[in-house]
Protein backbone atom coordinates (compact mmCIF):
# COMPACT_ATOMS: atom_id res chain seq x y z
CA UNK A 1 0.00 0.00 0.00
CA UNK A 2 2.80 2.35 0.90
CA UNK A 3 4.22 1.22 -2.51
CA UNK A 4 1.29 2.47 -3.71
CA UNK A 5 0.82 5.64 -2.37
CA UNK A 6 4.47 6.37 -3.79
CA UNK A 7 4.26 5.82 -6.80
CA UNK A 8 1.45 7.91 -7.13
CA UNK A 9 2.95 10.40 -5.42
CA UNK A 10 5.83 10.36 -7.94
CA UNK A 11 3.26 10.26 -10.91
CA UNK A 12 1.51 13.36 -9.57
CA UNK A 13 5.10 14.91 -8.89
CA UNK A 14 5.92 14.73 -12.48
CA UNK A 15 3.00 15.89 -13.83
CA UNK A 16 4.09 19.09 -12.19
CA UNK A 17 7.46 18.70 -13.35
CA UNK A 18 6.10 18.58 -17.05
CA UNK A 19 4.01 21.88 -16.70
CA UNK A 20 6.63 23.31 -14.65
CA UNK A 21 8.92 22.66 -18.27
CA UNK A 22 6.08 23.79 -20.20
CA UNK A 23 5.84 27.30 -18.74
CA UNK A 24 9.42 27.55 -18.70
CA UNK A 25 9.58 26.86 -22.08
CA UNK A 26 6.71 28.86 -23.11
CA UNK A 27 7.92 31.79 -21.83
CA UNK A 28 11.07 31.82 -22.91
CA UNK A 29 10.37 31.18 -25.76
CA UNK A 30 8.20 33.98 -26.02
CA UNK A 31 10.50 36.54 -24.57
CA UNK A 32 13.06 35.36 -27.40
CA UNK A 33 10.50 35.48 -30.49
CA UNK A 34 9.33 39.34 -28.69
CA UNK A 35 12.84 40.27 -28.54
CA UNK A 36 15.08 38.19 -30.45
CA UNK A 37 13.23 37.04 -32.94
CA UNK A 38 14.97 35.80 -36.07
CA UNK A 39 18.84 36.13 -34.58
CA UNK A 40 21.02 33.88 -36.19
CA UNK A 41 21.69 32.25 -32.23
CA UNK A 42 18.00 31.34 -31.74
CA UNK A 43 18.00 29.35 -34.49
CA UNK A 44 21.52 27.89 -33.89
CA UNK A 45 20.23 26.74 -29.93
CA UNK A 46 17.36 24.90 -31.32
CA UNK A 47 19.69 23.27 -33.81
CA UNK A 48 22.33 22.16 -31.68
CA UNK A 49 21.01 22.22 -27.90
CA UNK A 50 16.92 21.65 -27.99
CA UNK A 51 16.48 20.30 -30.94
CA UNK A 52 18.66 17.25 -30.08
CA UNK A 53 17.42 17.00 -26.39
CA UNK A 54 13.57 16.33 -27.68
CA UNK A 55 14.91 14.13 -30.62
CA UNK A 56 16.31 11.99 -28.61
CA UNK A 57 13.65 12.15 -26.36
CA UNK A 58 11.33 10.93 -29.60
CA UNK A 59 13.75 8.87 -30.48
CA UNK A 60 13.45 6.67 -27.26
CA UNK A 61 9.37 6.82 -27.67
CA UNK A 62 9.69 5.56 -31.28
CA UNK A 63 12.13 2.39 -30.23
CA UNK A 64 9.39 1.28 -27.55
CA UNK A 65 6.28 1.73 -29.31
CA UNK A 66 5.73 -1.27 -31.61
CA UNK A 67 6.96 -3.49 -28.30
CA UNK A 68 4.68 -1.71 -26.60
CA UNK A 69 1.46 -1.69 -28.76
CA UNK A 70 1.46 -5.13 -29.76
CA UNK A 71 2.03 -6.69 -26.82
CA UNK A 72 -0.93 -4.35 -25.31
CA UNK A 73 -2.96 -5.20 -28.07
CA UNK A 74 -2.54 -8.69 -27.58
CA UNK A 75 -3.10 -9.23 -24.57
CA UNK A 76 -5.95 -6.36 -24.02
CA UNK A 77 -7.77 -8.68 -26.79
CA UNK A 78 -7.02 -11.99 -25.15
CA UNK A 79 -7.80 -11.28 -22.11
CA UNK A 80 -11.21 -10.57 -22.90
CA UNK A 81 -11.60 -14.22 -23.31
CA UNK A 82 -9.71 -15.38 -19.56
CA UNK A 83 -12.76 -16.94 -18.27
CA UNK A 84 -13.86 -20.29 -20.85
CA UNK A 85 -17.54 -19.25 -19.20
CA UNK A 86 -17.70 -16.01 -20.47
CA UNK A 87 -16.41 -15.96 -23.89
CA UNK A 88 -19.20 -15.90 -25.01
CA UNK A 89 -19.35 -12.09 -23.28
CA UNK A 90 -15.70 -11.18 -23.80
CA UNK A 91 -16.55 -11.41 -28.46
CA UNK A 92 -19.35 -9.26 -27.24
CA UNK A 93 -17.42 -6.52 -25.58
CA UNK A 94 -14.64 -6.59 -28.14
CA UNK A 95 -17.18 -6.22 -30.63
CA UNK A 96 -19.08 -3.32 -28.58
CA UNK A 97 -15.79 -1.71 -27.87
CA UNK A 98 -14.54 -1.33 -31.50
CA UNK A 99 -18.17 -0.35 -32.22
CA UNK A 100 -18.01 2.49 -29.53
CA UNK A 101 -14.71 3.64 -30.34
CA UNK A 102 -15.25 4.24 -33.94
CA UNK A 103 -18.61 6.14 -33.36
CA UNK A 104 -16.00 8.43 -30.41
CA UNK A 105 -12.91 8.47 -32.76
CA UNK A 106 -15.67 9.68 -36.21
CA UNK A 107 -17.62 12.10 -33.52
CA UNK A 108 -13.71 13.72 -32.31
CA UNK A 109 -13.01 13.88 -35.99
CA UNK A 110 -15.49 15.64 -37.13
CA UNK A 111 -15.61 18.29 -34.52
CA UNK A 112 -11.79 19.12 -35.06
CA UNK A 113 -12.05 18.99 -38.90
CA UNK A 114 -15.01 21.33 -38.68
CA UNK A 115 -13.81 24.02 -36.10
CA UNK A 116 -10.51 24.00 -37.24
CA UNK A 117 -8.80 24.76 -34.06
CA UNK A 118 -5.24 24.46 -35.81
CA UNK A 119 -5.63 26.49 -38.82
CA UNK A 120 -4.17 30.09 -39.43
CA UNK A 121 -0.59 29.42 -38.62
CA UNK A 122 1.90 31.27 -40.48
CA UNK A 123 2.56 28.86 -42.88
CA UNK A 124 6.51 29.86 -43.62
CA UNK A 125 7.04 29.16 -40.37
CA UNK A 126 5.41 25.95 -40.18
CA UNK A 127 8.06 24.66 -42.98
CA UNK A 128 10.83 25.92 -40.97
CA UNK A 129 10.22 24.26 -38.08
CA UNK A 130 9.32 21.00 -40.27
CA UNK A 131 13.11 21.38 -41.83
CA UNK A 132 14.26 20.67 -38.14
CA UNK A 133 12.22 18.19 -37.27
CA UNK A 134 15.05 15.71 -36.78
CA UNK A 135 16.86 12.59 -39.01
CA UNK A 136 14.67 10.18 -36.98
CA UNK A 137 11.40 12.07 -37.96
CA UNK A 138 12.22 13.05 -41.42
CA UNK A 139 13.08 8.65 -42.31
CA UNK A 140 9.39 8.17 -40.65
CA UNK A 141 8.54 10.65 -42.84
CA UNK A 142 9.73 9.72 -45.76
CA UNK A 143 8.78 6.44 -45.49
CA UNK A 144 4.93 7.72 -44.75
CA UNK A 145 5.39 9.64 -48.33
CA UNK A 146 6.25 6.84 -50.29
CA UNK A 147 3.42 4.39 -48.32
CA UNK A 148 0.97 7.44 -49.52
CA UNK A 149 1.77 6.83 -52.57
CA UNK A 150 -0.52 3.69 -52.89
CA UNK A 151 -3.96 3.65 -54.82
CA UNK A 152 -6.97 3.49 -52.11
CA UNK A 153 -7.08 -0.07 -52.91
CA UNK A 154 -3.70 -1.00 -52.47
CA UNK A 155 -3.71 1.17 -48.87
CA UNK A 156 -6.94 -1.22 -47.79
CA UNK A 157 -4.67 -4.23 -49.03
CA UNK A 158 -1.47 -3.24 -47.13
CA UNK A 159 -2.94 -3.16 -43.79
CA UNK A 160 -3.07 -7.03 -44.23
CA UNK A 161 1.10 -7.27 -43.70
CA UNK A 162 3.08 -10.25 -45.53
CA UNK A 163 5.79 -10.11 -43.46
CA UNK A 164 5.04 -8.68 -39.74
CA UNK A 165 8.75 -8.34 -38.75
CA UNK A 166 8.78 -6.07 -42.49
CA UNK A 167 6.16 -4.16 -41.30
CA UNK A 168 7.85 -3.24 -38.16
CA UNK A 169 11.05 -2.77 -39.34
CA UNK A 170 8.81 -0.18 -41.64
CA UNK A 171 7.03 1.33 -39.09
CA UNK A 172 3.72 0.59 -40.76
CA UNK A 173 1.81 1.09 -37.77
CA UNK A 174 -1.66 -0.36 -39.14
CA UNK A 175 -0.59 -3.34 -40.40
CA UNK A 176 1.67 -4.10 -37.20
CA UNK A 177 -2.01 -3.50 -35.14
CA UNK A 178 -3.81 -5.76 -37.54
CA UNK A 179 -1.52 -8.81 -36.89
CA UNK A 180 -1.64 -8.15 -33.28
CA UNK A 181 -5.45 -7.56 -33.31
CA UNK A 182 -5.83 -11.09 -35.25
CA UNK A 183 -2.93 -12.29 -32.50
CA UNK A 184 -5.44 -11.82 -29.70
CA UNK A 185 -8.40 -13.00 -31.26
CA UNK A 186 -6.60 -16.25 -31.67
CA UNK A 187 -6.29 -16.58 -28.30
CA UNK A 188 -10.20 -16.31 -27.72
CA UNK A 189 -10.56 -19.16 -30.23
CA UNK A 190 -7.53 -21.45 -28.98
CA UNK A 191 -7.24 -23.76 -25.76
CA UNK A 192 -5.94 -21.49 -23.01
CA UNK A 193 -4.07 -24.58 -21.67
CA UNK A 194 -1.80 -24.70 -24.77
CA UNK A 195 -0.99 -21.07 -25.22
CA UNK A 196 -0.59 -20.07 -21.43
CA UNK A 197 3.67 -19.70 -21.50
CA UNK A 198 3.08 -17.76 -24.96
CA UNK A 199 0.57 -15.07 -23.40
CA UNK A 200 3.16 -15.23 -20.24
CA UNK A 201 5.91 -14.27 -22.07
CA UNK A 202 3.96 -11.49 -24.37
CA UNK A 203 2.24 -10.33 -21.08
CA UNK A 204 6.12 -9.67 -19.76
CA UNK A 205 6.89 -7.85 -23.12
CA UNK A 206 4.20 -6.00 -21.88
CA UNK A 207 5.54 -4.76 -18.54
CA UNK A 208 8.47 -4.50 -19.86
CA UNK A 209 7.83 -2.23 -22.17
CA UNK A 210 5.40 -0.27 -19.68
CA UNK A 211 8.42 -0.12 -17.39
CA UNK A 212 10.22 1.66 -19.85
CA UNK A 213 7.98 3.47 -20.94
CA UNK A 214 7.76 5.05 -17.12
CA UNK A 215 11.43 5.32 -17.46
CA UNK A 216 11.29 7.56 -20.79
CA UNK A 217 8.71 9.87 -19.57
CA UNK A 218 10.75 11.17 -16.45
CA UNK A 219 12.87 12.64 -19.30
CA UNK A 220 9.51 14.66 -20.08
CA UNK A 221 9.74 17.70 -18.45
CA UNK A 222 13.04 18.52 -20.16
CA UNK A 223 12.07 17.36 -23.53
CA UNK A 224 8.61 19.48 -23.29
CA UNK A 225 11.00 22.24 -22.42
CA UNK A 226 12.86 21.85 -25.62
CA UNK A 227 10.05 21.42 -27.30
CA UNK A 228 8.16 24.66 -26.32
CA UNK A 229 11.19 26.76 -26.59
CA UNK A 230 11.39 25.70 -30.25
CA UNK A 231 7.45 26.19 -30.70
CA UNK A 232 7.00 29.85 -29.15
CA UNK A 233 10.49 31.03 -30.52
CA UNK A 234 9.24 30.03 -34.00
CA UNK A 235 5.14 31.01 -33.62
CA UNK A 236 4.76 33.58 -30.80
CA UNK A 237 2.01 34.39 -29.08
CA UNK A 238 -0.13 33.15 -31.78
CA UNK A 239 0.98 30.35 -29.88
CA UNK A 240 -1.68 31.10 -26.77
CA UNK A 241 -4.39 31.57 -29.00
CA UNK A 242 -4.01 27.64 -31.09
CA UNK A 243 -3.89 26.08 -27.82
CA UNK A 244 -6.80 27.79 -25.88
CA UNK A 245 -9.14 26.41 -29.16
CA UNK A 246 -7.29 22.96 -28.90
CA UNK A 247 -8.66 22.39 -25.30
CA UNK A 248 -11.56 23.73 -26.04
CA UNK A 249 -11.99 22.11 -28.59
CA UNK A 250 -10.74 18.24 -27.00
CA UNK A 251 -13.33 19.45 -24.18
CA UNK A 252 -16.28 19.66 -26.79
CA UNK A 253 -15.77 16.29 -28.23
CA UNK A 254 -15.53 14.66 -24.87
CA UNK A 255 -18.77 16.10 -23.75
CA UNK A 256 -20.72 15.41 -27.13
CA UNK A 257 -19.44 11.99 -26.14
CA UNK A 258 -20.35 11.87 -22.74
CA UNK A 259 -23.94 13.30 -23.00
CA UNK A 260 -24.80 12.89 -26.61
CA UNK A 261 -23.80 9.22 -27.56
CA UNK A 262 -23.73 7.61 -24.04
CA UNK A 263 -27.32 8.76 -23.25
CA UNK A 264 -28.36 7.34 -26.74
CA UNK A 265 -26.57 4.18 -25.90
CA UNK A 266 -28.01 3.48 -22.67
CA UNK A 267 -31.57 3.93 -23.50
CA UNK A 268 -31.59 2.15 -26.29
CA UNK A 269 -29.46 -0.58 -25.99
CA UNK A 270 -28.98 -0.82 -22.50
CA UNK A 271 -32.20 -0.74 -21.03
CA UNK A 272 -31.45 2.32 -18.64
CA UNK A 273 -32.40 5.79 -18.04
CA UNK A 274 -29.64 7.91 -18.99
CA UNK A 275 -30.54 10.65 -15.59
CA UNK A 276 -30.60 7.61 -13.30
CA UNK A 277 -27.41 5.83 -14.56
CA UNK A 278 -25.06 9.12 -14.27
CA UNK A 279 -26.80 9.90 -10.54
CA UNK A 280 -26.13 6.79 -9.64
CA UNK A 281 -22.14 6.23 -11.35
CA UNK A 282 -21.58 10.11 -9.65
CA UNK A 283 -18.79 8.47 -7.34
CA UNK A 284 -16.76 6.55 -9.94
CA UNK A 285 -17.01 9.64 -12.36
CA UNK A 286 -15.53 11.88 -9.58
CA UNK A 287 -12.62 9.25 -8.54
CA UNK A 288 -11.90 9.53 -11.91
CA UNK A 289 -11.47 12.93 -12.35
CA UNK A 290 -9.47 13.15 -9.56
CA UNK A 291 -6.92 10.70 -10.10
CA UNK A 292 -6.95 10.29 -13.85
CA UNK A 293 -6.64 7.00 -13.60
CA UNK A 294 -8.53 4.17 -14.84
CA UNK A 295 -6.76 1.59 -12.64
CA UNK A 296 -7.00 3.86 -9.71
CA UNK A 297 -10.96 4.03 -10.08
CA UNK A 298 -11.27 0.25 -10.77
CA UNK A 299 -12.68 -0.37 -7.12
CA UNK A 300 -15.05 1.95 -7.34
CA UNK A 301 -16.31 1.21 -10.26
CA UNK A 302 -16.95 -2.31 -9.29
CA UNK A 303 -18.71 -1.23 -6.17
CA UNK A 304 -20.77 1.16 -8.01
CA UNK A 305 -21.97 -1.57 -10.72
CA UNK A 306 -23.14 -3.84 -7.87
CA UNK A 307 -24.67 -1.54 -5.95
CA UNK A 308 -25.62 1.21 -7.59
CA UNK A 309 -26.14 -0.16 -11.39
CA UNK A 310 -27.57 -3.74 -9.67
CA UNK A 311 -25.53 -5.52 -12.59
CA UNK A 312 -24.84 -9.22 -12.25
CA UNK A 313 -21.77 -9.45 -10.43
CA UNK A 314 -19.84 -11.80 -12.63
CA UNK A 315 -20.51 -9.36 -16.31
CA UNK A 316 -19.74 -6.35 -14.43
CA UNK A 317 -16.55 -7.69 -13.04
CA UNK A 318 -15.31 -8.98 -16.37
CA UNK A 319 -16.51 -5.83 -18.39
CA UNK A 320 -15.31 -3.28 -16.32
CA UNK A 321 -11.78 -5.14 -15.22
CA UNK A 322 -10.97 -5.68 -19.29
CA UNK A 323 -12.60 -1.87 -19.42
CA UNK A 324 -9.76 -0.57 -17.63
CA UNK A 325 -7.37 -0.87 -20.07
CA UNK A 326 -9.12 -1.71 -22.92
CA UNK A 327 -12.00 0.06 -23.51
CA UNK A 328 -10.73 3.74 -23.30
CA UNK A 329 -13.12 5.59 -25.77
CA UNK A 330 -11.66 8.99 -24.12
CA UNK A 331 -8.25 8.25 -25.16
CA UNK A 332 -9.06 7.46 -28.61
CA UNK A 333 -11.02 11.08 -29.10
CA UNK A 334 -8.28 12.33 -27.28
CA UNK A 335 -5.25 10.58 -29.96
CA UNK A 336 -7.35 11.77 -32.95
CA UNK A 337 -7.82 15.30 -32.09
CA UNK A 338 -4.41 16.12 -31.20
CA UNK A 339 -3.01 14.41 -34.42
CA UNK A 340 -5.73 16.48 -36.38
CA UNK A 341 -5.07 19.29 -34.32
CA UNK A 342 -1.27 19.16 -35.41
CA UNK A 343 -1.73 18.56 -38.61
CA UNK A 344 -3.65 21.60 -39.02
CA UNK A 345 -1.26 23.70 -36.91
CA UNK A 346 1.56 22.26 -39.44
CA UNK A 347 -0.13 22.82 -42.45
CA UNK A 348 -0.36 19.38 -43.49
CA UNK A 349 -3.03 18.51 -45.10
CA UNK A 350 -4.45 15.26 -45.12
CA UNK A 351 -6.45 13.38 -47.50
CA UNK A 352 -9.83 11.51 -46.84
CA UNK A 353 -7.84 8.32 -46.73
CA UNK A 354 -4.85 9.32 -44.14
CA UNK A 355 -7.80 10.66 -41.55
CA UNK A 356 -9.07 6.96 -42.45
CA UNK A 357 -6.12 5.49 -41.46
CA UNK A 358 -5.73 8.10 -38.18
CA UNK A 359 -8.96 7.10 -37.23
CA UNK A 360 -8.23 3.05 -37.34
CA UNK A 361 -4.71 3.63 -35.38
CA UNK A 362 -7.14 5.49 -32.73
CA UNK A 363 -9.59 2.76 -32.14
CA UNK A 364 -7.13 -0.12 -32.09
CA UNK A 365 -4.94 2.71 -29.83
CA UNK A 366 -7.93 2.97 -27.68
CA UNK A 367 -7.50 -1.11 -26.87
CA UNK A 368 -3.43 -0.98 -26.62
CA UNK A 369 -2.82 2.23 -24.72
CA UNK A 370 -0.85 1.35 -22.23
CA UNK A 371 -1.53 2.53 -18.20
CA UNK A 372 0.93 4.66 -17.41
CA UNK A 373 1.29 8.52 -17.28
CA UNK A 374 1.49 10.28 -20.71
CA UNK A 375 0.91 6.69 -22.29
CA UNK A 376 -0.96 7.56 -25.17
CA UNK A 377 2.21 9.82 -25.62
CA UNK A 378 4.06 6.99 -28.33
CA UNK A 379 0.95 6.26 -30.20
CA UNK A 380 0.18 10.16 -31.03
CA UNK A 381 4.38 10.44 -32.03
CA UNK A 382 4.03 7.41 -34.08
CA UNK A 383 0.77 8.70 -35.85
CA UNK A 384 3.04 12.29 -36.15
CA UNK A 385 5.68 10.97 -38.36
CA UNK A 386 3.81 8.64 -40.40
CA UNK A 387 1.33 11.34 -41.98
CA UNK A 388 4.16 13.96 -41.99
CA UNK A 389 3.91 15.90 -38.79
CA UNK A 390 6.87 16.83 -36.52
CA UNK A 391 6.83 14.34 -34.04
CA UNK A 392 8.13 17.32 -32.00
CA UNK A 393 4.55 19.10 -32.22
CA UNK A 394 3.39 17.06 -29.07
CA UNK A 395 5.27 19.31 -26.63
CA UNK A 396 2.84 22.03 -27.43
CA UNK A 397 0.10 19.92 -25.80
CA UNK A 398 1.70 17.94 -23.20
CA UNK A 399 1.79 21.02 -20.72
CA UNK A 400 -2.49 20.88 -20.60
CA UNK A 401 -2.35 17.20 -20.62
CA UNK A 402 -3.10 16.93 -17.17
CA UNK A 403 -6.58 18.71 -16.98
CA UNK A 404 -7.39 16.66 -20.46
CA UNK A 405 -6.21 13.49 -18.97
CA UNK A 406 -8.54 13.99 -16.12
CA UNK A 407 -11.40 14.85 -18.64
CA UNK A 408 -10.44 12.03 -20.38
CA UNK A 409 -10.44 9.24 -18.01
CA UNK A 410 -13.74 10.26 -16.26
CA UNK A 411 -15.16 9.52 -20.02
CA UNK A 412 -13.36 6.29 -20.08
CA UNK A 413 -14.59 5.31 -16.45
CA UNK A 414 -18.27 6.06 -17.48
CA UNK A 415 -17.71 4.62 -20.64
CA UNK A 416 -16.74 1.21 -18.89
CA UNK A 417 -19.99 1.34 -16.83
CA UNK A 418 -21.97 1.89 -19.85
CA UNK A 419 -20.09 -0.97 -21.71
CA UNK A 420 -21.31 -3.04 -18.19
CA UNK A 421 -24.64 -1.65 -18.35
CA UNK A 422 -25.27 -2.66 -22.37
CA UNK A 423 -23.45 -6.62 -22.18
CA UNK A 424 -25.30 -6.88 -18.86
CA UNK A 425 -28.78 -6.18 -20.43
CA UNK A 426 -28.54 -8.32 -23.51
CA UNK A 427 -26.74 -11.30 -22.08
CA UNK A 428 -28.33 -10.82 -18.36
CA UNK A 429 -29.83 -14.57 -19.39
CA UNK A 430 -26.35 -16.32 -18.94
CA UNK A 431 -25.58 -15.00 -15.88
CA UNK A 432 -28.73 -14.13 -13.31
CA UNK A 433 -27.98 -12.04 -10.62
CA UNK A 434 -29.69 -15.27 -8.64
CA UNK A 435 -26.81 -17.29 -9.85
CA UNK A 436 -23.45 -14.84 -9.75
CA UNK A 437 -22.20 -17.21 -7.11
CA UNK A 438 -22.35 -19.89 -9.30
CA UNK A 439 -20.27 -18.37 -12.37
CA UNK A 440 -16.27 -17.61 -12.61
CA UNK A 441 -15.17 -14.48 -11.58
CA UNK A 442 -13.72 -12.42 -14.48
């Protein structure tokens, strides 16, 4: 418990740490582009001393995040089938998660491509700081140009990979999450007995990488320093003004979420008034918010499904336990408006067929994000460089992260409970609240 209370200390520690760099940077920045601006030695520091500290930052994200995703992916998907007894439930909530998420990644997608919230940025200056994006970003770059270059046919074909190791080695980030989607669903469909030392050791990859991962992001608060010194040196105060209508705008799709498409759900699929189910989930959406964490908020949800919700024990345990980490419809908004968000701010336009592809990455990223601070951080850098963003654009919304995160993961806590809520009322027949004793815990 004290081990606990630590590490959560530490987590909270350096979320302060990473606004603490993004002030810093910010106004530094700021006070150079107000006085300096354009001196031959503001451009030479971001070159040789910023520049390099966030690339290698990047750098370090972009070596752990196919480890990380697939393994995630995996076992998020496999573990939905733990219990033989509820399979049956686990293909239904993979099926209503991927369902859920694409209606929250479309919904986030639309809001940011209509409002814009990136747009207006002095475009010379975009380029400039795209010419010092890094060798690491400009190969994933690259690489992303010559991938675009595919008819729409061939781009539906090449998410099916030939060779997985190729497609890592290529960073083709779709096709890597198809093989470990299909990965997973073979071990719904497979004797558990015969693959349990293969999901052990993929389940350590996991931790592993998640470990990491943790390690990486204590650099954070110095790499979001670089990163916003190189951001407000080069934009300015025009700076302020993007941001502001990014959160805004990240807040907006959450709630359209939350009280547009949830309410829908519930009443017509799960069999629940939408007023009573939020009155009565008020304590789990509150823990939420205040720890921003999923895991964190696990007990409570539990509690709150049995007695609150009155959901059979045994469906409500499974959902919402698999739910923690796997049913995250708040991260997946969250993934495709910042990488929309970007793009505009960049002036990169995408086609109809790259926001397809954003928007697949987000719902399988939604499943394989792992639980640790910032760790929806690799996916968005990943997405970055393969459409032809600077990877380097994410330290201009890392500093707010903390206020979205909590936003966030209250809309992935009430999204678990109304996952719960939906499986519980059309499979309620295979597992009576008379009989939760008598079924597996999930």
């Amino acid at each position: 418990m004290t081990a606990g209370k630590e590490e959560q200390g530490r987590e909270n520690r350096l979320h302060y740490w990473m606004f603490g760099g993004f002030l810093a940077g910010l106004i530094l920045g700021l006070a150079v582009y107000s006085f300096a601006g354009g001196a031959p030695w503001v451009g030479w520091v971001a070159t040789h001393i910023t520049g390099p500290v966030g690339q290698v930052f990047l750098r370090l994200l972009f070596m752990l995040v196919i480890p990380l995703l697939v393994s995630a992916l995996i076992v998020g998907v496999a573990e939905m089938g733990e219990v033989r007894a509820l399979k049956a439930i686990g293909v239904r909530t993979l099926v209503y998660t991927l369902l859920v998420s694409s209606v929250a990644v479309v919904l986030s997608m639309a809001v940011v491509n209509l409002l814009r919230p990136g747009a207006g940025v002095d475009p010379d200056a975009a380029r400039a700081l795209l010419e010092t994006s890094g060798a690491g970003a400009k190969a994933i770059i690259q690489s992303a140009e010559e991938a675009g270059a595919k008819t729409g046919m061939e781009s539906i074909v090449a998410i099916v990979p030939s060779n997985f190791i190729q497609a890592m080695s290529q960073n083709d980030i779709l096709a890597v999450m198809f093989f470990a989607l299909m990965f997973g669903i073979g071990f719904l469909i497979t004797d558990p007995d015969r693959t349990q030392v293969l999901r052990s050791g993929i389940e350590g990859v996991f931790e592993i990488s998640m470990r990491l991962i943790g390690v990486v992001i204590r650099m954070a608060p110095l790499a979001i320093f670089c990163f916003m010194f190189n951001l407000a040196a080069q934009f300015g105060w025009d700076l302020i003004v993007r941001l502001s209508a990014y959160v805004g705008v990240v807040l907006l799709a959450l709630g359209l979420q939350m009280f547009g498409v949830f309410p829908l759900i519930l009443a017509f699929f799960g069999r629940k008034n939408p007023i009573a189910f939020f009155r009565e989930t008020q304590e789990a959406s509150v823990m939420a918010f205040a720890t921003a964490s999923s895991n964190a908020t696990l007990p409570t949800s539990l509690r709150v499904a049995d007695e609150g919700l009155k959901l059979p024990r045994p469906i409500a345990r499974f959902v919402l336990t698999i739910g923690a980490t796997a049913n995250q419809n708040g991260t997946a908004m969250f993934e495709g408006v910042t990488v929309l968000f970007l793009a505009q701010f960049f002036g990169v336009d995408l086609t109809l067929g790259q926001q397809l592809v954003v928007m697949i990455i987000c719902i399988l990223g939604g499943i394989g994000t792992a639980g640790v601070p910032a760790g929806s951080l690799p996916v968005i850098a990943l997405i970055l460089g393969t459409i032809g963003v600077p990877p380097a654009g994410i330290g201009l919304v890392l500093g707010v992260d903390r206020l979205l995160d909590m936003c966030r993961t209250t809309l992935n806590v009430v999204g678990d409970l109304v996952a719960a809520q939906v499986i519980s009322a059309r499979t309620g027949a295979l597992a009576p609240v008379g009989e939760e004793e008598a079924a597996p815990a999930g």
